[in-house]
PDB file of N, CA and C in Angstrom:
ATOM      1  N   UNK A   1      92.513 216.387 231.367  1.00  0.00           N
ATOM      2  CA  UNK A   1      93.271 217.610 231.237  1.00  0.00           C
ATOM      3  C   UNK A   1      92.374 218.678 230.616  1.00  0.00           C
ATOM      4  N   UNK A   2      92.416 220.339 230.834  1.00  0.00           N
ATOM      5  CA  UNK A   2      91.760 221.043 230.058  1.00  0.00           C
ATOM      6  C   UNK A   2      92.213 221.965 229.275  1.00  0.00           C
ATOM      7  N   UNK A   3      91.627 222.399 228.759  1.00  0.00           N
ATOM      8  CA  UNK A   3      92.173 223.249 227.446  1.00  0.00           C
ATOM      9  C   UNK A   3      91.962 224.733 227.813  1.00  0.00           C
ATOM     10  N   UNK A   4      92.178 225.116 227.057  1.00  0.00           N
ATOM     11  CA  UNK A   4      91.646 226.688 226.769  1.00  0.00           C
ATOM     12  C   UNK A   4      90.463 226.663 226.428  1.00  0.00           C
ATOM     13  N   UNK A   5      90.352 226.228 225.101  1.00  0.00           N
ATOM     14  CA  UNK A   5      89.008 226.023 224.802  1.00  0.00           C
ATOM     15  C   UNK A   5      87.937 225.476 225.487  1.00  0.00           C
ATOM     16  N   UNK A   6      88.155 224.522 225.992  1.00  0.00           N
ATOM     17  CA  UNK A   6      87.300 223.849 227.567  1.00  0.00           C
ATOM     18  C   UNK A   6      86.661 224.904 228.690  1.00  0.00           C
ATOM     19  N   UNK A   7      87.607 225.774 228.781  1.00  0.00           N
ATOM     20  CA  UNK A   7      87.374 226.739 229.677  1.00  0.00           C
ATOM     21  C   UNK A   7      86.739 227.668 228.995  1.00  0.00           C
ATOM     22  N   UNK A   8      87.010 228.058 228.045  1.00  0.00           N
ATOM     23  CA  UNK A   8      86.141 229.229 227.488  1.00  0.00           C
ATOM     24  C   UNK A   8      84.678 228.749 227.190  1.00  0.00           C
ATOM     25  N   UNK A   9      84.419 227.205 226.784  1.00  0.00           N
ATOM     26  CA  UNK A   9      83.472 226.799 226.498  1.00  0.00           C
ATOM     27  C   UNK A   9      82.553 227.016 227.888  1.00  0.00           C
ATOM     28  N   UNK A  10      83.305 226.516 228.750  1.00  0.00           N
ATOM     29  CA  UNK A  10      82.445 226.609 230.442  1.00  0.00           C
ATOM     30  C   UNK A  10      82.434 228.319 230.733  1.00  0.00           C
ATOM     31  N   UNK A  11      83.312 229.196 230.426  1.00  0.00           N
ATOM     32  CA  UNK A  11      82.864 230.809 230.884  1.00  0.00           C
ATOM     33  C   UNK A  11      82.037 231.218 230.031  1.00  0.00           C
ATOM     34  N   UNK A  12      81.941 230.672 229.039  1.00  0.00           N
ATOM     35  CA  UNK A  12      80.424 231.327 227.308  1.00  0.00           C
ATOM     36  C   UNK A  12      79.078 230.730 228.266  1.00  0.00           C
ATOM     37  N   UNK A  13      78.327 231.552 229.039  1.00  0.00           N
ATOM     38  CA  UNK A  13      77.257 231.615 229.670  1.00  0.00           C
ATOM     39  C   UNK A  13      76.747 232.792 229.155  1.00  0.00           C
ATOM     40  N   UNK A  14      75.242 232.636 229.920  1.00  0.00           N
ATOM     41  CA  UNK A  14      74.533 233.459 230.019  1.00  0.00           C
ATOM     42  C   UNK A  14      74.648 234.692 230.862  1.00  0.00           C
ATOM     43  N   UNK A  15      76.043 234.440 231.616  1.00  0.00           N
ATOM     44  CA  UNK A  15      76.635 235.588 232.371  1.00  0.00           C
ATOM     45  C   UNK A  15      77.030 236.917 231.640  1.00  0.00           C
ATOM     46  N   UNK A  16      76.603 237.949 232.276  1.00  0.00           N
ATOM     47  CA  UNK A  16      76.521 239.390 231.497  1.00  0.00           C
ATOM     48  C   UNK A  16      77.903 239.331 231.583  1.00  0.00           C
ATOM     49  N   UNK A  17      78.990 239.804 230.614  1.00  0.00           N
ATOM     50  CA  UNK A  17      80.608 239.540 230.420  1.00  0.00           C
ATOM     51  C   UNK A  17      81.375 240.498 231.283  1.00  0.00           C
ATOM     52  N   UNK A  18      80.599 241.531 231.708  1.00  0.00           N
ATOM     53  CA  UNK A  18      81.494 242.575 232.495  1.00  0.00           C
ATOM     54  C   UNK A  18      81.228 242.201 234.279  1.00  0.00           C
ATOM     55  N   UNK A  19      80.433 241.025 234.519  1.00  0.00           N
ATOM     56  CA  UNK A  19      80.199 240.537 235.483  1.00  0.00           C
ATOM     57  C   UNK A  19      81.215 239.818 236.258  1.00  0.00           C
ATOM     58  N   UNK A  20      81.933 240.130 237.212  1.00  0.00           N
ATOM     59  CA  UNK A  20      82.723 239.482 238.188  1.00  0.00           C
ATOM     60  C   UNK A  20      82.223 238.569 238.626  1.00  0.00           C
ATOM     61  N   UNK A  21      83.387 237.688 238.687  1.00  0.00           N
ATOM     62  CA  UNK A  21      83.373 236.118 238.865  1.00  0.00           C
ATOM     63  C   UNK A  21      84.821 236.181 239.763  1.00  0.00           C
ATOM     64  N   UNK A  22      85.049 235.176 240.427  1.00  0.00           N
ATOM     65  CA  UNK A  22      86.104 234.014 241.142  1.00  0.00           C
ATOM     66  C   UNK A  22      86.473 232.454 240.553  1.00  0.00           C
ATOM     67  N   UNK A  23      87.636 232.717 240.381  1.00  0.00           N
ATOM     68  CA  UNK A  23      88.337 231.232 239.785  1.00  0.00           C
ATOM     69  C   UNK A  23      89.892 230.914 241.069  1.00  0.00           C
ATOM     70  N   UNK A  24      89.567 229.729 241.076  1.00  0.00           N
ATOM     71  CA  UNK A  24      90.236 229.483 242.362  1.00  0.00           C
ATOM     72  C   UNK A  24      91.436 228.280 241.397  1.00  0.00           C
ATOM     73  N   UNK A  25      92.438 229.086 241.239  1.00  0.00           N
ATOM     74  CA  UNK A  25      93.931 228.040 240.554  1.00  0.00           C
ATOM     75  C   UNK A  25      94.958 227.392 241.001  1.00  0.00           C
ATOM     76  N   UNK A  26      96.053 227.058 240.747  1.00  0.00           N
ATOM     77  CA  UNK A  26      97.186 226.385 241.338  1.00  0.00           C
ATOM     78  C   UNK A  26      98.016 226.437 240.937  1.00  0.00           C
ATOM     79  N   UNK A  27      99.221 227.543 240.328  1.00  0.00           N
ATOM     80  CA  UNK A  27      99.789 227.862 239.691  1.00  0.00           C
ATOM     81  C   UNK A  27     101.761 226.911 240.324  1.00  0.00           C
ATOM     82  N   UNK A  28     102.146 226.505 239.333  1.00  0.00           N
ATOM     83  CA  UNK A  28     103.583 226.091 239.726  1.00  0.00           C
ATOM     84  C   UNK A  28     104.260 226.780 238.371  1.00  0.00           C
ATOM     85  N   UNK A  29     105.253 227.757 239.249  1.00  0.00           N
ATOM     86  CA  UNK A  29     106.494 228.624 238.763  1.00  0.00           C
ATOM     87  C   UNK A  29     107.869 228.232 238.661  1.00  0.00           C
ATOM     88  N   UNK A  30     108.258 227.609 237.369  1.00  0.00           N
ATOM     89  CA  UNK A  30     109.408 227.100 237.859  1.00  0.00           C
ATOM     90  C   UNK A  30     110.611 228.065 238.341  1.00  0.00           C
ATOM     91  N   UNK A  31     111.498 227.463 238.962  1.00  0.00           N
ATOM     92  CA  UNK A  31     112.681 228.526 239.269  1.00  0.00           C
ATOM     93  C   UNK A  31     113.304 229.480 238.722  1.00  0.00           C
ATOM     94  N   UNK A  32     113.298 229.076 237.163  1.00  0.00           N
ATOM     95  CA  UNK A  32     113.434 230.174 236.500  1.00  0.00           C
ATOM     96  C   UNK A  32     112.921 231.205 236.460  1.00  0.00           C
ATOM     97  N   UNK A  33     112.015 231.212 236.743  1.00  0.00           N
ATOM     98  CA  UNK A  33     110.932 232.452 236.503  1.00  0.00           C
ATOM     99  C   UNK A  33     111.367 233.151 237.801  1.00  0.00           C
ATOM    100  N   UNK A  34     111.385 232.634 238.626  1.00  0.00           N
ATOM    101  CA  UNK A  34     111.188 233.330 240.019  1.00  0.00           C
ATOM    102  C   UNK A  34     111.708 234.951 239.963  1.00  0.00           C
ATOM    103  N   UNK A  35     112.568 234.966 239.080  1.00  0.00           N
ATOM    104  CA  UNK A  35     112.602 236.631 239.354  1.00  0.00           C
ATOM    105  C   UNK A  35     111.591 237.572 238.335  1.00  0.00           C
ATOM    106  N   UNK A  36     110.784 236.656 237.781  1.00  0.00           N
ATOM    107  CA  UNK A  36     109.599 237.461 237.073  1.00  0.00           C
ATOM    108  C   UNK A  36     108.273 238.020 237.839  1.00  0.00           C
ATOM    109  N   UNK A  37     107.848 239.056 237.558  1.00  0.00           N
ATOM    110  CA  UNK A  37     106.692 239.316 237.983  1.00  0.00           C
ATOM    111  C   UNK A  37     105.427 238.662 237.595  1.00  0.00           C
ATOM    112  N   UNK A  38     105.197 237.420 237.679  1.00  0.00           N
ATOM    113  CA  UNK A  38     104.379 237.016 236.849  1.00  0.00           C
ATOM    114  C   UNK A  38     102.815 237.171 237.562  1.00  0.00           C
ATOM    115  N   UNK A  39     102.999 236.842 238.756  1.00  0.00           N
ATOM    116  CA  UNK A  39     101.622 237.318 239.802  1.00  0.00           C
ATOM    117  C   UNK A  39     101.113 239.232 239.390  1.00  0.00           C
ATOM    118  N   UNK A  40     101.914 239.774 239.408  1.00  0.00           N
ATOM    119  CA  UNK A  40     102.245 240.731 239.479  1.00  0.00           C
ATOM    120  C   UNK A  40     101.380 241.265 238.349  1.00  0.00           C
ATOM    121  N   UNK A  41     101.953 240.823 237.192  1.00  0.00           N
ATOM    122  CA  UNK A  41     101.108 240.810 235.610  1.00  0.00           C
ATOM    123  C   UNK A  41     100.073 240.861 235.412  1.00  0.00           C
ATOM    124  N   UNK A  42      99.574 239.587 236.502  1.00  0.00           N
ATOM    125  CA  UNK A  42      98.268 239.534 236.331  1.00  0.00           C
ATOM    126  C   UNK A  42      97.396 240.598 236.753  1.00  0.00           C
ATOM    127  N   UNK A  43      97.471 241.193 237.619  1.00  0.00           N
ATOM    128  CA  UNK A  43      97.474 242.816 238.645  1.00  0.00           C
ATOM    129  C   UNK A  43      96.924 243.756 237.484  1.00  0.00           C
ATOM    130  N   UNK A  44      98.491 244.012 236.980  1.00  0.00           N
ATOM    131  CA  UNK A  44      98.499 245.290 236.230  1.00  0.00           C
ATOM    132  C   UNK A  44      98.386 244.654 234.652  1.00  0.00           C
ATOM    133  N   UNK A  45      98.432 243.868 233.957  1.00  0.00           N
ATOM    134  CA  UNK A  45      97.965 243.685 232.608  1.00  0.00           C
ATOM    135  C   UNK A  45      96.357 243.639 232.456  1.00  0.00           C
ATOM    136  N   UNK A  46      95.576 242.624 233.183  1.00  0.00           N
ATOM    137  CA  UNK A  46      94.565 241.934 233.413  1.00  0.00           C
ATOM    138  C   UNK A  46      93.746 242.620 234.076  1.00  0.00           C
ATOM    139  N   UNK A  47      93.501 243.451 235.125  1.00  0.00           N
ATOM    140  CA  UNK A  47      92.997 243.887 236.152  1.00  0.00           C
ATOM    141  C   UNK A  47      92.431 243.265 237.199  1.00  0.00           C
ATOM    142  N   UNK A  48      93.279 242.115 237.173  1.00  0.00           N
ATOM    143  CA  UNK A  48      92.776 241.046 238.257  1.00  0.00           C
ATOM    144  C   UNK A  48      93.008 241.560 239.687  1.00  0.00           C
ATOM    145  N   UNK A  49      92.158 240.858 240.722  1.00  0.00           N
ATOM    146  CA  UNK A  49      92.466 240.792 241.943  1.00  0.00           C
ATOM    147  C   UNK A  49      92.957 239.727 242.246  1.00  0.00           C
ATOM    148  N   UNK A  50      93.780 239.424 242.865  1.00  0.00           N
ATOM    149  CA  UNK A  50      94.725 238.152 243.208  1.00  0.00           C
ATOM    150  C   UNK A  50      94.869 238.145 244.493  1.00  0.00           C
ATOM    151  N   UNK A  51      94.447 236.981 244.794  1.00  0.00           N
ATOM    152  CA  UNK A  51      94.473 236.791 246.264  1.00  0.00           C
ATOM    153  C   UNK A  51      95.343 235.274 246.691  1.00  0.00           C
ATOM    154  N   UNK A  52      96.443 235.536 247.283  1.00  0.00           N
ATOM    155  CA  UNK A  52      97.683 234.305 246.997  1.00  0.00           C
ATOM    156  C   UNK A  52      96.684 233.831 248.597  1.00  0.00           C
ATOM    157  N   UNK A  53      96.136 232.223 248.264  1.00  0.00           N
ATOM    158  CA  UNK A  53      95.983 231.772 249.048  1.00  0.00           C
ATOM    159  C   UNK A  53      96.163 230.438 249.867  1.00  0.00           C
ATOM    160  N   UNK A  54      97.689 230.077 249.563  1.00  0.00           N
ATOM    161  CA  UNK A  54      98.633 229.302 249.930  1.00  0.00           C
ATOM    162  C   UNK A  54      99.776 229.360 248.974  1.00  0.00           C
ATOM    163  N   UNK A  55     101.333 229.371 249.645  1.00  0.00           N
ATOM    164  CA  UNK A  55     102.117 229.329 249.011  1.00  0.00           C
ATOM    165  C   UNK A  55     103.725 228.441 248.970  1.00  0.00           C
ATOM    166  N   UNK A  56     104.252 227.813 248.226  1.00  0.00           N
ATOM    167  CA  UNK A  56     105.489 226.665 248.702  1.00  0.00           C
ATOM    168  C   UNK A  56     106.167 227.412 248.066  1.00  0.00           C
ATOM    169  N   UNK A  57     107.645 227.927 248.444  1.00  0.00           N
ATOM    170  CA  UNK A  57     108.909 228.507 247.764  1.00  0.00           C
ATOM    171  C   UNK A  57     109.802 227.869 248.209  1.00  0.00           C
ATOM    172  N   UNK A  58     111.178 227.185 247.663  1.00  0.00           N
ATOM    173  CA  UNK A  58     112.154 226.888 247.923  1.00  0.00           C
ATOM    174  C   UNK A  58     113.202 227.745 248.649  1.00  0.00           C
ATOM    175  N   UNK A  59     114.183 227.487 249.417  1.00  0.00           N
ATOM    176  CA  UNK A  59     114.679 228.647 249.643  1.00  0.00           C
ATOM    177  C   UNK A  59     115.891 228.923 248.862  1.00  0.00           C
ATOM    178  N   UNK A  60     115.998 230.731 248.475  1.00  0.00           N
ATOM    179  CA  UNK A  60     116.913 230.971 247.801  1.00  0.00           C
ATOM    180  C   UNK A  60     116.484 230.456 246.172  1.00  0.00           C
ATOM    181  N   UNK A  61     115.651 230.552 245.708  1.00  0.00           N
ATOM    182  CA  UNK A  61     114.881 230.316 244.396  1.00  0.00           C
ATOM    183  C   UNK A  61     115.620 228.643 243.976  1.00  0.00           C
ATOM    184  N   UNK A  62     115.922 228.001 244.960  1.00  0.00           N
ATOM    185  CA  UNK A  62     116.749 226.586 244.422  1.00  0.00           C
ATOM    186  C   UNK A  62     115.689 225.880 243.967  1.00  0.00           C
ATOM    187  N   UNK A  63     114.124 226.172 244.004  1.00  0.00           N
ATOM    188  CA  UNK A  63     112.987 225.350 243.797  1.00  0.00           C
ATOM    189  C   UNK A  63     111.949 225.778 243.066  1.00  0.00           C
ATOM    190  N   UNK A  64     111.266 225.194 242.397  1.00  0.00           N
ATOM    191  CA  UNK A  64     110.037 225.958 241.741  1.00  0.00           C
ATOM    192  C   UNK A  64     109.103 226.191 242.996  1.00  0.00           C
ATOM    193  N   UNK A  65     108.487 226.904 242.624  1.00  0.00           N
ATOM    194  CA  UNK A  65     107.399 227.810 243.289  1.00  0.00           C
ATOM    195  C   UNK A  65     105.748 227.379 243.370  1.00  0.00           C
ATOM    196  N   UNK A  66     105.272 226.977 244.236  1.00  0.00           N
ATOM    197  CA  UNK A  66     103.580 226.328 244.057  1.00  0.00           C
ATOM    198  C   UNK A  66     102.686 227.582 244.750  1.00  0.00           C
ATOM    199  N   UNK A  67     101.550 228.241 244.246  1.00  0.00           N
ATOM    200  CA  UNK A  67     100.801 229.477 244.426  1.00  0.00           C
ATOM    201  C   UNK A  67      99.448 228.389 244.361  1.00  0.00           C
ATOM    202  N   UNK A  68      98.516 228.977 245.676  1.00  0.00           N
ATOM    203  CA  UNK A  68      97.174 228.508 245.300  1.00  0.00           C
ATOM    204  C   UNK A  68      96.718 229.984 245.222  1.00  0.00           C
ATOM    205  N   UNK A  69      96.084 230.622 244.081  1.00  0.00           N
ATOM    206  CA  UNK A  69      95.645 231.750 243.798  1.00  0.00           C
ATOM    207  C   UNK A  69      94.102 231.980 243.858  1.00  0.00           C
ATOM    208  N   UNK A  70      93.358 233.200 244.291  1.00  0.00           N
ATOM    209  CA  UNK A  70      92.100 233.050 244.024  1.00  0.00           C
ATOM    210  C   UNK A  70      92.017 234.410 242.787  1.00  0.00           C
ATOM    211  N   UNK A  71      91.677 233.737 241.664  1.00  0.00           N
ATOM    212  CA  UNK A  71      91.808 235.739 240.932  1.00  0.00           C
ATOM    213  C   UNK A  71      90.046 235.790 240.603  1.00  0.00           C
ATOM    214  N   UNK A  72      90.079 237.060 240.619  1.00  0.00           N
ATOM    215  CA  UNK A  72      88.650 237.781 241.053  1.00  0.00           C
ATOM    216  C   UNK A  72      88.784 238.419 239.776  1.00  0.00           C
ATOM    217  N   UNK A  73      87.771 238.594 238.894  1.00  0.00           N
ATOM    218  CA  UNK A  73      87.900 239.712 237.585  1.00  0.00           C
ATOM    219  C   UNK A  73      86.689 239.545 236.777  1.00  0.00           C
ATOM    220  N   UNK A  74      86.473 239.898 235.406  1.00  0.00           N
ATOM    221  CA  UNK A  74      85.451 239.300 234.620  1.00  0.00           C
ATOM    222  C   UNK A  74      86.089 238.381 234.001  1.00  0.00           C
ATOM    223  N   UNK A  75      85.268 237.652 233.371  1.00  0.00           N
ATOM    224  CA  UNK A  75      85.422 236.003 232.580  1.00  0.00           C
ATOM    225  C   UNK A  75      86.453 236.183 231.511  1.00  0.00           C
ATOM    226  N   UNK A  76      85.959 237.452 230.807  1.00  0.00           N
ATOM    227  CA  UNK A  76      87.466 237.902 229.822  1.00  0.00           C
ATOM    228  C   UNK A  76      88.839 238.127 230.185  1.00  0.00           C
ATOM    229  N   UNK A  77      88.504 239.444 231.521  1.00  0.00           N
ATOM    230  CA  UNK A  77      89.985 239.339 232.365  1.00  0.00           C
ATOM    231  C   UNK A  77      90.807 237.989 232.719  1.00  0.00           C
ATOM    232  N   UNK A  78      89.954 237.092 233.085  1.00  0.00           N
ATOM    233  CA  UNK A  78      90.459 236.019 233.405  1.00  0.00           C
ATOM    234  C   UNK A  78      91.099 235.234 232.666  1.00  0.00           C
ATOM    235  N   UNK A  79      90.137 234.923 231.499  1.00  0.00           N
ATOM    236  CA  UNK A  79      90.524 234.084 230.576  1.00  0.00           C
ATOM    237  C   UNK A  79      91.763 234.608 229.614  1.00  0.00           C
ATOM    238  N   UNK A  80      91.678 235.471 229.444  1.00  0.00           N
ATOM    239  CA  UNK A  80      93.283 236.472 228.696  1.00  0.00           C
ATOM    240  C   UNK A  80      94.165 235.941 229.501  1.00  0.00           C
ATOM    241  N   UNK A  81      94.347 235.841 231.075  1.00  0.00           N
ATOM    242  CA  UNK A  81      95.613 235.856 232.143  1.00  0.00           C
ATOM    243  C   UNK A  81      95.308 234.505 231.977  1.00  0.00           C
ATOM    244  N   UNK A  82      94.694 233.694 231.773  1.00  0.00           N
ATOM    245  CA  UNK A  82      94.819 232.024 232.029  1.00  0.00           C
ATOM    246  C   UNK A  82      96.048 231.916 230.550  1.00  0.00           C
ATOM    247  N   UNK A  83      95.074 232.434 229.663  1.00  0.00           N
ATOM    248  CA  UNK A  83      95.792 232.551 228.168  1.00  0.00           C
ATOM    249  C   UNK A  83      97.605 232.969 228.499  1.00  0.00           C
ATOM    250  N   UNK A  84      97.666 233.967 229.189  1.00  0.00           N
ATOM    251  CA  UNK A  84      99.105 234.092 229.277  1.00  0.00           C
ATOM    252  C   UNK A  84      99.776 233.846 230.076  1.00  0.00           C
ATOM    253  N   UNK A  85      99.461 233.040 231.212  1.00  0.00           N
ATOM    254  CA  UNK A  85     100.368 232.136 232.011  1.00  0.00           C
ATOM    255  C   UNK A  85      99.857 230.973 231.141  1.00  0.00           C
ATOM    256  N   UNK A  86      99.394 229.823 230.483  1.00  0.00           N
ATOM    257  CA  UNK A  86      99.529 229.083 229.452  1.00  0.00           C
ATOM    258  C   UNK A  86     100.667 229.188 228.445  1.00  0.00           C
ATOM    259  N   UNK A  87     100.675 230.337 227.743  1.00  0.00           N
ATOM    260  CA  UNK A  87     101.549 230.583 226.814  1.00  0.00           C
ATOM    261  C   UNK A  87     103.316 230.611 227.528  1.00  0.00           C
ATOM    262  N   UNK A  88     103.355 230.925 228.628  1.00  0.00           N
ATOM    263  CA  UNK A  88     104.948 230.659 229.320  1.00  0.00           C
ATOM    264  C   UNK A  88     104.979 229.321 230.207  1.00  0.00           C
ATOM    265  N   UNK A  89     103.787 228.253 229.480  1.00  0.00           N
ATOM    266  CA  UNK A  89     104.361 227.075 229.421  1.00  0.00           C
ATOM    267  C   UNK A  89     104.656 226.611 231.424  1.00  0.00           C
ATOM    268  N   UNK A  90     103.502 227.202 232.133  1.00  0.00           N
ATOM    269  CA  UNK A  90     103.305 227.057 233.458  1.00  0.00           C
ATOM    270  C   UNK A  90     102.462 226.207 233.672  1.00  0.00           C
ATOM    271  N   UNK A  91     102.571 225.034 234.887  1.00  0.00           N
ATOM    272  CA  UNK A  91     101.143 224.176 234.796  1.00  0.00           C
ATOM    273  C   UNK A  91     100.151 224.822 235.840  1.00  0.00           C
ATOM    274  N   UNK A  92      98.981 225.037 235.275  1.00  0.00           N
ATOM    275  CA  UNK A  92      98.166 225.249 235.951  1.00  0.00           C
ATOM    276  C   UNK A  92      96.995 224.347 236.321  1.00  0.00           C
ATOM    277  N   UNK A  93      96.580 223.999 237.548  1.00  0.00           N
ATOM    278  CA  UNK A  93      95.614 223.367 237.576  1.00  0.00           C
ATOM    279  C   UNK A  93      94.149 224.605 238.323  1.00  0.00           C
ATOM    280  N   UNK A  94      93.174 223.615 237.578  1.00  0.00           N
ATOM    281  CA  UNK A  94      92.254 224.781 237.560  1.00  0.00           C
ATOM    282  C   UNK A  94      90.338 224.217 238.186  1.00  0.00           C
ATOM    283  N   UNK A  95      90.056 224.563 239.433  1.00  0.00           N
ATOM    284  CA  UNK A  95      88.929 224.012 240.252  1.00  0.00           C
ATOM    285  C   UNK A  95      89.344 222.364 239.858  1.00  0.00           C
ATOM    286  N   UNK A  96      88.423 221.903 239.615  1.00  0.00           N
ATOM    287  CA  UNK A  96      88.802 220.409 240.163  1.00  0.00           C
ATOM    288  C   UNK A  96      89.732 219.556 239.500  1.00  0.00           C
ATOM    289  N   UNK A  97      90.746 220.014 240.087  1.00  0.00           N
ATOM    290  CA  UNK A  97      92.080 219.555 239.813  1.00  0.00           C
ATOM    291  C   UNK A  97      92.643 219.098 238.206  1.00  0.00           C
ATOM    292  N   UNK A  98      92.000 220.187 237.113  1.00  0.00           N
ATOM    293  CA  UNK A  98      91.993 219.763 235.789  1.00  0.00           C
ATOM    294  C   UNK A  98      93.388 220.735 236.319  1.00  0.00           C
ATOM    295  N   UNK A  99      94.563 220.022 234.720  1.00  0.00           N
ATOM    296  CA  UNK A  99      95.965 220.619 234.526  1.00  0.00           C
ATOM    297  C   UNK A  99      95.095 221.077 233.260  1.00  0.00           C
ATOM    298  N   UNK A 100      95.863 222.097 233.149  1.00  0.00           N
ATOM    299  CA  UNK A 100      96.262 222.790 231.668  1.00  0.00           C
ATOM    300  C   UNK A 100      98.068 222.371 231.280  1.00  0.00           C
TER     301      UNK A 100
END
């Protein structure tokens, strides 16, 4: 399983920090949420680019929600939006199939 810290440990490179990067995730939304903007957030809080690149919805929100996301940003952008879909308690799995 990985952490936050795990991840931040792997983005603390020698990479210049305002340098764009790609992280390829797997986000599951439970039903509740579904009327949240939470993709959305990531957009306009973060300045991510989000690129939904597969998606499972139940119909009529009777189901949680599975997103394969690609978000595009710097390592900070990223890691803040990992930080706050973490904090609302979403599982994310993240490149090779680590859960948070």
């Amino acid at each position: 399983m990985t952490t936050l810290e795990s991840f931040s440990a792997k983005s603390d490179s020698a990479v210049p920090s305002d340098r764009r990067t790609q992280l390829r995730v797997r986000l599951r939304i439970p039903k509740e949420y579904q009327r949240e903007p939470i993709i959305s957030n990531l957009i306009t809080r973060y300045g991510l680019k989000v690129n939904i690149t597969a998606a499972l919805l139940g119909a009529n929100g009777q189901e949680d929600g599975w997103f394969d996301l690609e978000l595009d940003g710097t390592q900070a952008q990223i890691q803040s939006a990992l930080i706050d879909l973490n904090d609302l308690d979403l599982e994310i799995w993240c490149g090779d199939d680590e859960v948070w």
